[in-house]
Protein backbone atom coordinates (compact mmCIF):
# COMPACT_ATOMS: atom_id res chain seq x y z
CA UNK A 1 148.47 -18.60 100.73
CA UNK A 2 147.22 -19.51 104.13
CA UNK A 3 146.46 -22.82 104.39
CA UNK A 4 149.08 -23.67 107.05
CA UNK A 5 149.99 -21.72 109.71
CA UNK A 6 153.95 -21.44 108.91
CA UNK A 7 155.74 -17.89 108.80
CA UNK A 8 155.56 -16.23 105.44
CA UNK A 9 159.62 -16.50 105.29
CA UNK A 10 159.52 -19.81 106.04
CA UNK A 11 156.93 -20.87 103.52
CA UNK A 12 158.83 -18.45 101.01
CA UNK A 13 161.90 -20.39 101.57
CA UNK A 14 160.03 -23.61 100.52
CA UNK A 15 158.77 -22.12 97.98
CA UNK A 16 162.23 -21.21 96.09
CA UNK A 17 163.62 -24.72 97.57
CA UNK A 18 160.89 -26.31 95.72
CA UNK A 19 160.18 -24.13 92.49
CA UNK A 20 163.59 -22.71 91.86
CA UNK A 21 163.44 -22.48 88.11
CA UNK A 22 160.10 -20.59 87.98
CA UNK A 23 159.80 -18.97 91.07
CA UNK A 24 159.24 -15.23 91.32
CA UNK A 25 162.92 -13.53 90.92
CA UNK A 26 163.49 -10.08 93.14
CA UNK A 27 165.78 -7.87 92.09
CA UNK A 28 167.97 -4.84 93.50
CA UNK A 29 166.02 -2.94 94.70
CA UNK A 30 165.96 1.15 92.69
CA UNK A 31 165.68 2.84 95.98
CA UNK A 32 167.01 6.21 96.72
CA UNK A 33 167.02 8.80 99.42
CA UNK A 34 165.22 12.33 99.42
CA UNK A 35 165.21 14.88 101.15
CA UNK A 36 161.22 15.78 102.42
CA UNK A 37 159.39 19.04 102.54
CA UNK A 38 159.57 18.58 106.32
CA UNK A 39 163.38 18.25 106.22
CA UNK A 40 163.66 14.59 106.77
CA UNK A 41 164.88 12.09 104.97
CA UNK A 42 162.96 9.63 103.33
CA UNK A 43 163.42 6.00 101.13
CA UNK A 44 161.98 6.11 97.36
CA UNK A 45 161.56 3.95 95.26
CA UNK A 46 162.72 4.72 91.64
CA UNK A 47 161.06 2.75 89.49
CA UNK A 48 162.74 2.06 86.30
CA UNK A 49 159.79 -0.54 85.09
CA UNK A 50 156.38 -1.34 86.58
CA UNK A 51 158.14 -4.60 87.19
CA UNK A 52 160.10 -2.43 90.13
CA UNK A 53 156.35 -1.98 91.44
CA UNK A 54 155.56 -4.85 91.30
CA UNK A 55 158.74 -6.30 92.79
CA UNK A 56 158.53 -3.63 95.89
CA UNK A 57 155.17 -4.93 96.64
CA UNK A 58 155.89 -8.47 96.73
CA UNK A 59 158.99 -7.60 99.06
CA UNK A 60 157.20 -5.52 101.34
CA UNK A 61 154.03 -8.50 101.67
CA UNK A 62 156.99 -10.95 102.25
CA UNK A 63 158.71 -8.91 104.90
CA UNK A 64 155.64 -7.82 106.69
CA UNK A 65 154.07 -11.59 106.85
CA UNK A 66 151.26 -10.31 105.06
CA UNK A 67 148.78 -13.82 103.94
CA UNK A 68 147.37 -14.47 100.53
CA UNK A 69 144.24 -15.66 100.33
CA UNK A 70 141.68 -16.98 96.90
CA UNK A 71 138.47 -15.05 96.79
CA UNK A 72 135.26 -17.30 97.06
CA UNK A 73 133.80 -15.22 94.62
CA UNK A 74 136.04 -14.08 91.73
CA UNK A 75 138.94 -16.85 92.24
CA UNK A 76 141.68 -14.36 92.76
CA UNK A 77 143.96 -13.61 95.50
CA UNK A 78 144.01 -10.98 97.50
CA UNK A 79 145.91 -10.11 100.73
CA UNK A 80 144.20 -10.86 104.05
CA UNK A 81 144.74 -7.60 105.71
CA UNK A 82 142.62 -7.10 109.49
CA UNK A 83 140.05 -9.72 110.26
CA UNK A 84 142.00 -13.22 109.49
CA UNK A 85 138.88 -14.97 108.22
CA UNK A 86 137.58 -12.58 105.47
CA UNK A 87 136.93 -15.02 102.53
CA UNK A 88 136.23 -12.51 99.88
CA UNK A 89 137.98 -9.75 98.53
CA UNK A 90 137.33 -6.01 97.77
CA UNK A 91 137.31 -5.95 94.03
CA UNK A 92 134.51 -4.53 92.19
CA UNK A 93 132.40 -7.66 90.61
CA UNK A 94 129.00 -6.77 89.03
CA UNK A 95 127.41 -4.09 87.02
CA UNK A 96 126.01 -2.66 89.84
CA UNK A 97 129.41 -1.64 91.92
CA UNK A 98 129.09 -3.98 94.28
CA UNK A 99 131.80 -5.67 95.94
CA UNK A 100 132.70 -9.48 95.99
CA UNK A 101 132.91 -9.32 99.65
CA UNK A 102 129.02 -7.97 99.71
CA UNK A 103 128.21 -10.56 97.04
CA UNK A 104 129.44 -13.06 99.20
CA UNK A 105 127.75 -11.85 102.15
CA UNK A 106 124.46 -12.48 100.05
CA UNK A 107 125.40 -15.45 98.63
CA UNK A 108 126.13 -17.05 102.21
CA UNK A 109 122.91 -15.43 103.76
CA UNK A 110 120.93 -16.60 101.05
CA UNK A 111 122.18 -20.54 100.91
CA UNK A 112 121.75 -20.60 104.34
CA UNK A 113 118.51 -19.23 104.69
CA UNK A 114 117.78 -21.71 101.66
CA UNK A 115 117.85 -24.91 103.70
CA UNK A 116 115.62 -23.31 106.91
CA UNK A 117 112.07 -24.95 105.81
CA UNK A 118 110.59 -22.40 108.15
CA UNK A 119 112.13 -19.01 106.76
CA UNK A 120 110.94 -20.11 103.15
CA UNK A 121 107.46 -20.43 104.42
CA UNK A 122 107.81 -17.23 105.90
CA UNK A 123 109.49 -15.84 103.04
CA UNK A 124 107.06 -17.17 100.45
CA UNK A 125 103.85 -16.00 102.32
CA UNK A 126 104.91 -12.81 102.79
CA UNK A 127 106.18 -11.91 99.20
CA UNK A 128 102.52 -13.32 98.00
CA UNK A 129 100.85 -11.04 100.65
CA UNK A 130 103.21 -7.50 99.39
CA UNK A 131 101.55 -8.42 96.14
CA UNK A 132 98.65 -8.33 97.11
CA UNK A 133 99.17 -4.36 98.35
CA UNK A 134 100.18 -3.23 94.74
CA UNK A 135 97.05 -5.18 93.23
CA UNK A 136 95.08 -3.25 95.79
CA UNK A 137 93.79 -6.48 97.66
CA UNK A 138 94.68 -5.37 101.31
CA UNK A 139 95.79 -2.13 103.16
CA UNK A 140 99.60 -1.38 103.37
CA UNK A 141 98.62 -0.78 107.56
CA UNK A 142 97.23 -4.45 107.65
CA UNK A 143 99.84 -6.19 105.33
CA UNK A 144 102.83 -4.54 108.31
CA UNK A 145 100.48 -5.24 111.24
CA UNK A 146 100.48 -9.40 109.54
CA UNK A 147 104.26 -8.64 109.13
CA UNK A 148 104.56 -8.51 112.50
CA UNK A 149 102.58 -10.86 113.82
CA UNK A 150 103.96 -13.22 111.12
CA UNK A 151 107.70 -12.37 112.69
CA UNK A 152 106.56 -13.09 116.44
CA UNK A 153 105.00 -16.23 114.89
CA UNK A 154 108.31 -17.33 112.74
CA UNK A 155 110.53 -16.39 116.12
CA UNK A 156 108.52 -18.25 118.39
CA UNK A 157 108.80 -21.56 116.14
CA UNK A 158 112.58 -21.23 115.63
CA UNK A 159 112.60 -20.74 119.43
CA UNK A 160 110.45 -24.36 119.51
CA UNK A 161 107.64 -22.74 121.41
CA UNK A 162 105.34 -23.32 118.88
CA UNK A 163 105.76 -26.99 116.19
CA UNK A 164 106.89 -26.01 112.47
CA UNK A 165 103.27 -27.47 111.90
CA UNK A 166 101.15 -24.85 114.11
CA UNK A 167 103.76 -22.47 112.12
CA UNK A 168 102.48 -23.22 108.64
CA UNK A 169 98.45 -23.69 109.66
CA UNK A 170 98.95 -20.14 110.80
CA UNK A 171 100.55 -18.97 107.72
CA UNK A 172 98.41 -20.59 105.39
CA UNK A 173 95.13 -19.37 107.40
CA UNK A 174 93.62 -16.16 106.34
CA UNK A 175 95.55 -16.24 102.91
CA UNK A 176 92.83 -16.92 100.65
């Protein structure tokens, strides 16, 4: 894990200091040399059990420093690879392929968007007015042209050009 900012050695020594009994237990390592295609020479690994894998995996995280990290999503760890502050892994998570690292993108986007009093105006106003395309009430050109306009309008009151107040008159106007 990566919740201090300690070399993976030395936090591995700590680690088996502190949990000797049932820390994780390497063992020698089934590697052998072969010749390539190419002509060089090359390390494999010769698994005799997917516990070898496993073991050669866990070695090669340790000696490269790579950090572990709990997804925000699905609980699990995952190795921070790139970008240090990725919070969510790339394991599949829903029915519908997607990612928890796009889940949590929506999550985020949504609970912040979820406290701005102004957005949820917006957001509400214009989901009524869409409706009101498919029930044939307005024109698709005028419900994009009030899109717009309705943008501008939500822009210029984050911006504090115009009050939330002025905001929400304008909103509600022309909606009945």
């Amino acid at each position: 894990m990566d919740r201090d900012q300690r070399p993976v050695m030395r936090k591995m020594a700590d680690y088996y200091l502190r949990d000797r009994e049932s820390a994780f237990r390497f063992r020698a390592y089934p590697l052998g040399f072969d010749l390539l295609p190419s002509g060089d020479f090359a390390e494999v690994l010769v698994p005799e059990s997917v516990y070898d894998i496993i073991d050669y995996h866990v070695r090669e995280c340790v000696k490269r420093g790579v950090r572990m990290r709990v997804c925000k999503n699905c609980g699990r760890y995952f190795a921070v690879t790139g970008h240090g502050g990725v919070e969510y892994c790339d394991r599949v998570c829903d029915k519908k392929g997607r990612t928890c690292r796009e889940v949590g993108a929506i999550m985020a986007w949504t609970k912040r968007r979820g406290e701005d009093d102004i957005f949820k105006a917006y957001r509400r106003e214009y989901k009524k007015r869409f409706a009101w395309i498919k029930s044939g009430r307005i024109e698709p050109t005028t419900f994009y042209a009030w899109g717009e306009e309705a943008r501008r309008k939500k822009d210029a009151c984050e911006a504090g050009e115009i009050s939330e107040g002025e905001f929400l008159e304008w909103l509600g106007k022309g909606a009945e």
